[in-house]
N, C-alpha and C. Protein backbone atom coordinates (compact mmCIF):
# COMPACT_ATOMS: atom_id res chain seq x y z
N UNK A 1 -38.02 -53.12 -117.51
CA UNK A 1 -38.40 -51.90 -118.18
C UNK A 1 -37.50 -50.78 -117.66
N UNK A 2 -37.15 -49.84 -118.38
CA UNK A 2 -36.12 -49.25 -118.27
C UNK A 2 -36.69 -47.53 -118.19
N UNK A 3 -36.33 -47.00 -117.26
CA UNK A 3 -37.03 -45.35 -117.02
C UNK A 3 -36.66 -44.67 -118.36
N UNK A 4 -36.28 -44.83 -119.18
CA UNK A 4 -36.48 -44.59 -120.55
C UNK A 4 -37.65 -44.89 -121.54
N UNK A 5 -38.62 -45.87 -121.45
CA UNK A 5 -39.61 -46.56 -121.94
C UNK A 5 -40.54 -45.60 -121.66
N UNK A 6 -41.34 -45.67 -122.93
CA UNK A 6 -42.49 -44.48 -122.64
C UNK A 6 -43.84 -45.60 -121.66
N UNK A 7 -44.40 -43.99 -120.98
CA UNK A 7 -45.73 -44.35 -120.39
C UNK A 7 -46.52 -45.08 -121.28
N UNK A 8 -46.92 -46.12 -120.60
CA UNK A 8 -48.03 -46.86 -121.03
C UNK A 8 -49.41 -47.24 -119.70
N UNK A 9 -50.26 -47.40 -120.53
CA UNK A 9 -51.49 -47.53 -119.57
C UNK A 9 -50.74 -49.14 -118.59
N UNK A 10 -50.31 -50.36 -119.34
CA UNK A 10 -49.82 -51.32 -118.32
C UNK A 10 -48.49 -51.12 -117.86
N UNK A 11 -48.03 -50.09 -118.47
CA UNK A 11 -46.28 -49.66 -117.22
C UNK A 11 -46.97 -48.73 -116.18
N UNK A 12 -48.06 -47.71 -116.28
CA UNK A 12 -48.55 -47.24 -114.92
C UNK A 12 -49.32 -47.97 -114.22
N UNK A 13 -50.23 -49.40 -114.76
CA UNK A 13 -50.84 -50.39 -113.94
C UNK A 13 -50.06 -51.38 -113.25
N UNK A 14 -48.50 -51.62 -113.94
CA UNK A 14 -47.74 -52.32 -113.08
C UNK A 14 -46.88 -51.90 -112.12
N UNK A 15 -46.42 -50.14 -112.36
CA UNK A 15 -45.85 -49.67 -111.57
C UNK A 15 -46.51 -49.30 -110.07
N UNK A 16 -48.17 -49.23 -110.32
CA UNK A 16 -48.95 -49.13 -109.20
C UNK A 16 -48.65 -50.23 -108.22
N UNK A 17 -48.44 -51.52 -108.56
CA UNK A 17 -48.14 -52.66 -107.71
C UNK A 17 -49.44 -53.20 -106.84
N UNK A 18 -50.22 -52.33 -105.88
CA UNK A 18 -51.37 -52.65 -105.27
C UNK A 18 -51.94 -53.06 -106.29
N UNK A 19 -52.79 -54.24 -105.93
CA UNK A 19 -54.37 -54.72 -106.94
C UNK A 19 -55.52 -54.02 -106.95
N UNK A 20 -55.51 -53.30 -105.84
CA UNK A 20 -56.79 -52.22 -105.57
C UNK A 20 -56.56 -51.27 -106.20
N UNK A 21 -55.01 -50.60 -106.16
CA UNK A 21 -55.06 -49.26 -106.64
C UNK A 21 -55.15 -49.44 -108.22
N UNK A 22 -54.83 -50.40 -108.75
CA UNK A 22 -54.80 -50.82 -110.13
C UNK A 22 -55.83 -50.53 -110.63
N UNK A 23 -56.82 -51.31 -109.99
CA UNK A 23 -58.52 -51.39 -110.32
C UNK A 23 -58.57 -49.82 -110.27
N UNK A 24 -58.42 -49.30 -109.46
CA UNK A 24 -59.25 -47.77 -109.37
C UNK A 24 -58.46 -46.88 -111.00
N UNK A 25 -57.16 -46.90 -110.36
CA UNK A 25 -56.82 -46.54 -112.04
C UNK A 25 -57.35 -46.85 -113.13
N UNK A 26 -57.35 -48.45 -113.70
CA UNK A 26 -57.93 -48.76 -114.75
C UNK A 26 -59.54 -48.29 -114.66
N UNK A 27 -60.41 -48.21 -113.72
CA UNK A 27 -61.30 -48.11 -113.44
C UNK A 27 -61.74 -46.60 -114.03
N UNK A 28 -60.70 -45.15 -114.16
CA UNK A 28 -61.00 -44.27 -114.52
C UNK A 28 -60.54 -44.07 -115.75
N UNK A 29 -59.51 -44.57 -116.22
CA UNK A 29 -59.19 -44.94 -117.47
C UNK A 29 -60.38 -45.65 -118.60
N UNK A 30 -61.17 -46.44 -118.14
CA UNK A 30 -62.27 -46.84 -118.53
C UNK A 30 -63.13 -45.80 -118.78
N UNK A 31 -63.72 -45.55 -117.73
CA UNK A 31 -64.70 -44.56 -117.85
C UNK A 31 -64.82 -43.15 -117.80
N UNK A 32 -63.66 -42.93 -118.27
CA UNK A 32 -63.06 -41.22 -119.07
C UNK A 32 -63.58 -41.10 -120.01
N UNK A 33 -64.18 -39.77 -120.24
CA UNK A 33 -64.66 -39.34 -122.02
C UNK A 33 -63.13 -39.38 -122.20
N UNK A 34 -63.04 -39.56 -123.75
CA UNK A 34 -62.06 -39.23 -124.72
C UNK A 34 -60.91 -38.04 -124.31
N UNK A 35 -61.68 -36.88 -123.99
CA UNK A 35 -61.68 -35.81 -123.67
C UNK A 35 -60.48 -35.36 -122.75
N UNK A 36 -60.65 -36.20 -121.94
CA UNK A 36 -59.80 -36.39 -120.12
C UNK A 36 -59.29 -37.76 -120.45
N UNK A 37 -58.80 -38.24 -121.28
CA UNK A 37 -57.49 -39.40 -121.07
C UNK A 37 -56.28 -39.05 -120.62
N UNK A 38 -55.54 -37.99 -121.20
CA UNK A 38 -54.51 -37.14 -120.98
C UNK A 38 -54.30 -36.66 -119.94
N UNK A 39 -55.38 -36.30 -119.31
CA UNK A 39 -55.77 -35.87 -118.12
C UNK A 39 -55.33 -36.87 -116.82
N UNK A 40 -55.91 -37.87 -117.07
CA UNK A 40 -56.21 -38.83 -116.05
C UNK A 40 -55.02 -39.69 -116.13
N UNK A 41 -54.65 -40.12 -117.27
CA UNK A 41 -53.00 -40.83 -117.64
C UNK A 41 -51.76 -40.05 -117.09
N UNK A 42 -51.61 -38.95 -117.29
CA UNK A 42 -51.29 -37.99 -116.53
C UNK A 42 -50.90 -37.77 -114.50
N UNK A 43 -51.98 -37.63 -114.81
CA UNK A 43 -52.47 -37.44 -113.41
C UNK A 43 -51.52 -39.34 -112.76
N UNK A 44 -51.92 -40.25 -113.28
CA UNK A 44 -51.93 -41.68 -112.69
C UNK A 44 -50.48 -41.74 -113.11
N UNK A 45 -49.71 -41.44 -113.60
CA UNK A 45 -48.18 -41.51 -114.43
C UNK A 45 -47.53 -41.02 -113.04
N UNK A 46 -47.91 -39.34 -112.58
CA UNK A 46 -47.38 -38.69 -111.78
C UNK A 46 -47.24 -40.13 -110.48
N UNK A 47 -48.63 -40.67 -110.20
CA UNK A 47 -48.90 -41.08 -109.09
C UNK A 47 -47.79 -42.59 -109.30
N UNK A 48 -47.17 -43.28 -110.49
CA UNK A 48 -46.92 -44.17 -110.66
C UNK A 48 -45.26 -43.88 -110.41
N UNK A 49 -44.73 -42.97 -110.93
CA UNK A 49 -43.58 -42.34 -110.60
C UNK A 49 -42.90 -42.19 -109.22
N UNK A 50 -44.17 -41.35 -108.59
CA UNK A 50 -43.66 -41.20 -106.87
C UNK A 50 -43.70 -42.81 -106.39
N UNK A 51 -44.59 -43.77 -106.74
CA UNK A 51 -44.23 -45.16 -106.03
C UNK A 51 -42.97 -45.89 -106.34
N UNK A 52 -42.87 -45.83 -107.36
CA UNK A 52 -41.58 -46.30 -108.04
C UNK A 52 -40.25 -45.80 -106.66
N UNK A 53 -40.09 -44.38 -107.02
CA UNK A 53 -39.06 -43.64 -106.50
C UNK A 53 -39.67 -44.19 -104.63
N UNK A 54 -40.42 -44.15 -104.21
CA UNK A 54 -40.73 -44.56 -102.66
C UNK A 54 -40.30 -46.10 -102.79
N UNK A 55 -40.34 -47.09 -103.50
CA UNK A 55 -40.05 -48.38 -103.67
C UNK A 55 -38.30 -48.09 -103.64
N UNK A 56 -38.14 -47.44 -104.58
CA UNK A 56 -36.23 -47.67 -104.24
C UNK A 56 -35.80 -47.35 -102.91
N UNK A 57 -36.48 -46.26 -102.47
CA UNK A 57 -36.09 -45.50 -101.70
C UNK A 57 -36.29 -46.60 -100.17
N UNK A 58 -37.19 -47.18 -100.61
CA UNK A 58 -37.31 -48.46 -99.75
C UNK A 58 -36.31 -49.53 -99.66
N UNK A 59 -35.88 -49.92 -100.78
CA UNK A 59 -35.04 -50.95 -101.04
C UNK A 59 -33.85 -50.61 -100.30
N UNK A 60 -33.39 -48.98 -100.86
CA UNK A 60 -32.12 -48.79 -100.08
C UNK A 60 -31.77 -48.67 -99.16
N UNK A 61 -32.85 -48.31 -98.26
CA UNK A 61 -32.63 -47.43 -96.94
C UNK A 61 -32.49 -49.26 -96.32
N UNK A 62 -33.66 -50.64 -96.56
CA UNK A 62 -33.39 -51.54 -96.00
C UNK A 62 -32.03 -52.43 -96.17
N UNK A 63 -31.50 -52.04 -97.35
CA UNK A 63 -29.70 -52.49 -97.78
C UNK A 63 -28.88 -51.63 -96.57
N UNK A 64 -29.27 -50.96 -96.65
CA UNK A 64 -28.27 -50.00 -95.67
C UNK A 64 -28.34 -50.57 -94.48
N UNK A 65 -29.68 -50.52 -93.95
CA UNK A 65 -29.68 -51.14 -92.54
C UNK A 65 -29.57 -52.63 -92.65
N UNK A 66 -29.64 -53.81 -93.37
CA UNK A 66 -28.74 -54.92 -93.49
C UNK A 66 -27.42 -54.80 -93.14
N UNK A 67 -26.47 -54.04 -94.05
CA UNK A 67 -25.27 -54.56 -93.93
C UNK A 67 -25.11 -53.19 -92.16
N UNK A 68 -25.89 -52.71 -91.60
CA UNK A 68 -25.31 -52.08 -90.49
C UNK A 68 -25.08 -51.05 -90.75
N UNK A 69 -25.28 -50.22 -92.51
CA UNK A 69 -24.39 -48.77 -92.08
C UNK A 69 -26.32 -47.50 -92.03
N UNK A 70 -25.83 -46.40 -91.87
CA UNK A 70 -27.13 -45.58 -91.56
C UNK A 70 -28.19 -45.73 -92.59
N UNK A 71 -29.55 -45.49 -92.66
CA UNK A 71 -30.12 -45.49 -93.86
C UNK A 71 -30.45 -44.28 -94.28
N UNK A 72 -30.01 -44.07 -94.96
CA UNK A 72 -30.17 -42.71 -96.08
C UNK A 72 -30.76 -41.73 -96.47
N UNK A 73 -31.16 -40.58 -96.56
CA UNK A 73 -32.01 -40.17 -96.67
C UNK A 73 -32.89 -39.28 -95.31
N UNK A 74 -33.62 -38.54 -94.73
CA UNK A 74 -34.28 -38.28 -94.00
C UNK A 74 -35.45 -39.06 -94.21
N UNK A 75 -35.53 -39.66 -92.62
CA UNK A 75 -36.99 -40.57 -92.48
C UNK A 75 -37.44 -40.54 -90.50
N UNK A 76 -38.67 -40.25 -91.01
CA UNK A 76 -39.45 -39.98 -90.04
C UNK A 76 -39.74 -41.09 -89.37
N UNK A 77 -39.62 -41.50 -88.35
CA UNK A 77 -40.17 -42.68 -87.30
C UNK A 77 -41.52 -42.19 -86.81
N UNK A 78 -42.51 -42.72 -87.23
CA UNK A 78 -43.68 -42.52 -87.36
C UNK A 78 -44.17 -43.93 -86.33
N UNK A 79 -43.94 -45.06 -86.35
CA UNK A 79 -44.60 -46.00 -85.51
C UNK A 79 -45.37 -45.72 -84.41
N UNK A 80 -45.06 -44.57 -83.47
CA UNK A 80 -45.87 -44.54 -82.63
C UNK A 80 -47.40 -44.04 -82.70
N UNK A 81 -47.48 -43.49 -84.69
CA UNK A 81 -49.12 -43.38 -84.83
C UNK A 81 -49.71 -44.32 -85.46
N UNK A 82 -49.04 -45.52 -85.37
CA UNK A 82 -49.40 -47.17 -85.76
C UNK A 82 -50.16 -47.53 -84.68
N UNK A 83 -51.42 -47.96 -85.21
CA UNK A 83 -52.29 -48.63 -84.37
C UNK A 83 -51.71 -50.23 -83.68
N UNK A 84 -51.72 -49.93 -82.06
CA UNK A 84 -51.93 -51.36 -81.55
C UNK A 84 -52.30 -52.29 -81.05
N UNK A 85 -52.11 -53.42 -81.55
CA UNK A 85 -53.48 -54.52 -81.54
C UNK A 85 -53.00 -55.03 -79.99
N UNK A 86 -53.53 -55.07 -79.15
CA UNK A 86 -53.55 -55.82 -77.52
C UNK A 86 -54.05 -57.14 -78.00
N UNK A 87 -53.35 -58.06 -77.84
CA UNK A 87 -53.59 -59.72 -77.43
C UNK A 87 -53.34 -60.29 -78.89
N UNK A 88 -53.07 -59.30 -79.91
CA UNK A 88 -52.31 -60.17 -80.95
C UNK A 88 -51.95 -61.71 -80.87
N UNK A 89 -52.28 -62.38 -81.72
CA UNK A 89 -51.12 -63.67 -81.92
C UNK A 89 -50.03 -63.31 -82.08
């Protein structure tokens, strides 16, 4: 599918990727008056967009650090507010 293709209710349910977040989307999509479709399609389009663009942005930065050169972009090293598990397997 090509960023040219118009929004659709299953191009923002597939662009979500999570199974949970899917459900919750379709889940308000369902049970919207008439009224607030636009609204809520909307609203879930925006949210389907930024994953998309965080997914490339993923892809590249890990190409980059494959072949060795910097990864791209400003990125925060955050790991140290990653919870850790003591005695892991």
């Amino acid at each position: 599918m090509s960023d040219s293709d118009p929004w659709t209710i299953e191009r923002i349910s597939d662009a979500l990727g999570s199974p949970g977040i899917r459900q919750v989307f379709l889940a308000q999509i369902n049970k919207a008056p008439l009224y607030e479709l636009a609204n809520i399609a909307a609203k879930w389009q925006g949210i389907a967009e930024r994953t998309l663009a965080t997914a490339e942005r993923i892809r590249e930065a890990h190409t980059a650090e494959q072949a060795g050169r910097p990864v791209p972009g400003d990125w925060v090293d955050a790991s140290d507010r990653l919870p850790h598990h003591r005695g892991a397997a």
